[in-house]
Structure formats: C-alpha cells, structure tokens
C-alpha atoms as a PDB file:
ATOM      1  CA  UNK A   1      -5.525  -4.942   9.142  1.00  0.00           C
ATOM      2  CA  UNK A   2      -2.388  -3.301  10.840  1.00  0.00           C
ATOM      3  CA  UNK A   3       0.804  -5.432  10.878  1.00  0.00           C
ATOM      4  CA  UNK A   4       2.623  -5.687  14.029  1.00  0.00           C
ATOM      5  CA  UNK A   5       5.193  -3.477  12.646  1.00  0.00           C
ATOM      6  CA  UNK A   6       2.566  -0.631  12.309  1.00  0.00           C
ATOM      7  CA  UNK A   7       1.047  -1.473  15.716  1.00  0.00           C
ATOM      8  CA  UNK A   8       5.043  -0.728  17.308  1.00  0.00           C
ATOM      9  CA  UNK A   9       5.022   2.252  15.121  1.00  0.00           C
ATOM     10  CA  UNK A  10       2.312   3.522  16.742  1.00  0.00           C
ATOM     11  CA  UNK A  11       2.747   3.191  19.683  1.00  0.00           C
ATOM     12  CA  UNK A  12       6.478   4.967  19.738  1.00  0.00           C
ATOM     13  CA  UNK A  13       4.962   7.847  18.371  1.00  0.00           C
ATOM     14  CA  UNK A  14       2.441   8.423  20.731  1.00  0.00           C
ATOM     15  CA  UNK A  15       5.589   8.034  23.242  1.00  0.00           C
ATOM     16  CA  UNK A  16       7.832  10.588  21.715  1.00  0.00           C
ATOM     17  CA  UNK A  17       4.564  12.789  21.375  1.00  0.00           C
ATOM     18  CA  UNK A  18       3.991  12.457  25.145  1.00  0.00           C
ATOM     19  CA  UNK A  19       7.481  12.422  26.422  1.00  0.00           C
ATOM     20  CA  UNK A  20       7.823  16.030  24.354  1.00  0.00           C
ATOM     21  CA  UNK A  21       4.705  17.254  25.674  1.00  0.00           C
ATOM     22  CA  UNK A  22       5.394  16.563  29.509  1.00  0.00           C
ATOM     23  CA  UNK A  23       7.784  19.562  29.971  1.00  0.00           C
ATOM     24  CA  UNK A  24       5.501  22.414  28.318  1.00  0.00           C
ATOM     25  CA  UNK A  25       2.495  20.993  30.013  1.00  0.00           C
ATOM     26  CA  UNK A  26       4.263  21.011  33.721  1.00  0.00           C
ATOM     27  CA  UNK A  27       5.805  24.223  33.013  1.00  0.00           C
ATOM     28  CA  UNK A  28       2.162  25.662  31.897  1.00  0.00           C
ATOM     29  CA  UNK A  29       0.641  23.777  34.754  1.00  0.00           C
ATOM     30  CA  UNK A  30       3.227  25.482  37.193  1.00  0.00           C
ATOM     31  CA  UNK A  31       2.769  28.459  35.764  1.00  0.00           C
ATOM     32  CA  UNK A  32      -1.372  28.608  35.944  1.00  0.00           C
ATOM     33  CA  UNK A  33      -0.725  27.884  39.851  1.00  0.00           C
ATOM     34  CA  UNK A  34       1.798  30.458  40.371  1.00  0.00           C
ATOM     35  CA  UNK A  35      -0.969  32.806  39.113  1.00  0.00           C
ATOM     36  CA  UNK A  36      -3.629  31.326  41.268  1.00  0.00           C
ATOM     37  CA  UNK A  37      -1.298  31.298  44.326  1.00  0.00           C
ATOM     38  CA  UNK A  38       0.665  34.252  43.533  1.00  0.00           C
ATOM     39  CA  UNK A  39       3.297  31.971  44.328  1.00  0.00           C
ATOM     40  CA  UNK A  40       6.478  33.160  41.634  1.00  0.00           C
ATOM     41  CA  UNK A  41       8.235  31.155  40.341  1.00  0.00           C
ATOM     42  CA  UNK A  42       7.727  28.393  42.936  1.00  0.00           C
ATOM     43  CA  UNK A  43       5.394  26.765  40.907  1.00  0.00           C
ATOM     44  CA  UNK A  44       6.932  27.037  37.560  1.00  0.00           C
ATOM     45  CA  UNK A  45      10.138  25.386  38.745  1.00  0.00           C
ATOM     46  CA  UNK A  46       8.322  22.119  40.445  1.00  0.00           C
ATOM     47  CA  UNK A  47       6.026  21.808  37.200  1.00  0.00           C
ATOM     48  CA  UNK A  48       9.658  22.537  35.186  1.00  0.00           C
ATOM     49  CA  UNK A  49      10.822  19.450  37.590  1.00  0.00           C
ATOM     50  CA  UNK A  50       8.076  17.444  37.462  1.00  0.00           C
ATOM     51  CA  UNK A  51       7.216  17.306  33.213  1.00  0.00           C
ATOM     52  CA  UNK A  52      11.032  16.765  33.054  1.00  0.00           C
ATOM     53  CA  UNK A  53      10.447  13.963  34.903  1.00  0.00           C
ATOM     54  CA  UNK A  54       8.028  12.706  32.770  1.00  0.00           C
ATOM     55  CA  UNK A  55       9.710  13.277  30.207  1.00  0.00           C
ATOM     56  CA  UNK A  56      12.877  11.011  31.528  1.00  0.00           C
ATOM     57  CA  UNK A  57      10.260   8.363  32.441  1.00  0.00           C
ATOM     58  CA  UNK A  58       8.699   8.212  29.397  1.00  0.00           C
ATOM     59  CA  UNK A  59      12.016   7.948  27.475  1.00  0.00           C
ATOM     60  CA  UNK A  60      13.344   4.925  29.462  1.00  0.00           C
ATOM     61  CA  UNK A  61       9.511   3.111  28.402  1.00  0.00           C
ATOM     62  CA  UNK A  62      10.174   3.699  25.128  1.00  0.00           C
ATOM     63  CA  UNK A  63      13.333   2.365  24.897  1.00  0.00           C
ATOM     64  CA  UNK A  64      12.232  -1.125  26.007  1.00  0.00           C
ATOM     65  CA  UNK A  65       9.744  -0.858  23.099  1.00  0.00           C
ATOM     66  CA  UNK A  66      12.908  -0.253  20.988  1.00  0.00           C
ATOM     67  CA  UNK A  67      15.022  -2.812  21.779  1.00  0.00           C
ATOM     68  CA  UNK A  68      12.129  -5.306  21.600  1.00  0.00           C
ATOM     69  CA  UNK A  69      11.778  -4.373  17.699  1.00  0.00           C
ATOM     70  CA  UNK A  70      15.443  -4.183  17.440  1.00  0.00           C
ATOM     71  CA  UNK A  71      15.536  -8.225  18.896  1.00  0.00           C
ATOM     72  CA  UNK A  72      12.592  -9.238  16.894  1.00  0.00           C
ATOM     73  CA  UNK A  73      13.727  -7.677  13.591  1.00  0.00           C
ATOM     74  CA  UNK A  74      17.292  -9.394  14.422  1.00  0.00           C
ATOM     75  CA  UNK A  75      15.788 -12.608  14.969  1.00  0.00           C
ATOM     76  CA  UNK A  76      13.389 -12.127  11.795  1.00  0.00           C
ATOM     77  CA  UNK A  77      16.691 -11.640   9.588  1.00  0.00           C
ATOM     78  CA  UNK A  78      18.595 -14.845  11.244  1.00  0.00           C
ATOM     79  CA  UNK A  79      15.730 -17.251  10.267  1.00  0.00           C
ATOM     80  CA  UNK A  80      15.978 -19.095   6.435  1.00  0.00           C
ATOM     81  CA  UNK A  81      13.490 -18.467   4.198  1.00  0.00           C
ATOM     82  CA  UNK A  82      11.177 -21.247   3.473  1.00  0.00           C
ATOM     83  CA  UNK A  83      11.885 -22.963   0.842  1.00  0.00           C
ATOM     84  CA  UNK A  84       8.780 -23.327  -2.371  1.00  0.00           C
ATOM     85  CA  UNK A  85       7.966 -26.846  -2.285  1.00  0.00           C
ATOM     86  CA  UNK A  86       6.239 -26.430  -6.170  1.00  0.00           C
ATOM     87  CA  UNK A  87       8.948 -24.991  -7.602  1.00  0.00           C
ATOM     88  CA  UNK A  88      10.977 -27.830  -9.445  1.00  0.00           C
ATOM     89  CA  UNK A  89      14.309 -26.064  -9.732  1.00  0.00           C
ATOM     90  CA  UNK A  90      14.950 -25.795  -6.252  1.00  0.00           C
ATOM     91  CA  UNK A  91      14.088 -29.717  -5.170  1.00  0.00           C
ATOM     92  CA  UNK A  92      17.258 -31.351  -5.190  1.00  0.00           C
ATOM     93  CA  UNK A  93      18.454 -34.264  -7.919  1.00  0.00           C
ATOM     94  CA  UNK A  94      15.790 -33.228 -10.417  1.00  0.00           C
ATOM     95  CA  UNK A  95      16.620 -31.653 -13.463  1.00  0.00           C
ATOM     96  CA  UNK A  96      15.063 -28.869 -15.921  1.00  0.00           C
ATOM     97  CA  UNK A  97      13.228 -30.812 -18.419  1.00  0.00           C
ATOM     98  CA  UNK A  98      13.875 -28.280 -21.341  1.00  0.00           C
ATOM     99  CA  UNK A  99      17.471 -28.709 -21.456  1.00  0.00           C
END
C-alpha cells in the first residue's frame, strides 16, 4: 500500500514530466502543420507559444502541490510524539525497580 508521501511523489513527477514535455510537443505539433499548410514558420512559433504555455501552467499546478507537502510536513514536525503508555520509565513518579 502506497503512503501518502509516495502518492505526492507521484504525482509531481508526472507534473515535471508533462510540464517538460509541453514545449517539444507544441513545437513538433507546429511544425507537422507548417508542413501540411506550407505555412513557415507560422506554425512553429504558435505551437513554440502555446507548449510554453503549458509549460508555465503546469508549473504554477505543481507548485500548489508543493507547498501543500511543505505545510503538511511542517505541521507533521510541530506535533509531540506520543508518548508509550507500557513503558515504565517514562510514566512519571515511578521508579526503576532494579536500582
């Protein structure tokens, strides 16, 4: 079973993998319909634009999934570990019997 942690992992990978991906892929997009369309370089420059604006769109999603780990790992290190109920040495007033 996947923690949380692993899930968040995850899922900012696949992020960074897309948000790299978006410029090549409109650039090669652009450029397949500047072929089709004979249409130089016209094409190449809105699929430049638009992949760079995925790109910029994908990187302002991820970094809401950032600072949500960031305030979740920050309130994970501000809360006091339990205490072990069994464990003698830590209740308070008793003593260690083999003194």
């Amino acid at each position: 079973m996947k923690s949380g942690l692993d899930g968040r992992a995850g899922k900012a990978y696949q992020r960074a993998l897309e948000a790299v991906l978006a410029i090549p892929l409109g650039i090669g997009i652009g450029y397949v319909i500047d072929g089709r369309l004979e249409s130089s370089p016209i094409g190449l420059l809105i699929g430049a634009g638009l992949g760079f604006a995925a790109f910029v769109r994908r990187l302002v999603s991820m970094r809401g999934l950032v600072e949500s780990a960031a305030a979740e790992a920050a309130a994970a290190e501000s809360k006091p570990e339990p205490r072990d109920s069994e464990n003698p040495k830590d209740a308070p007033g008793e003593t260690d019997p083999g003194k």
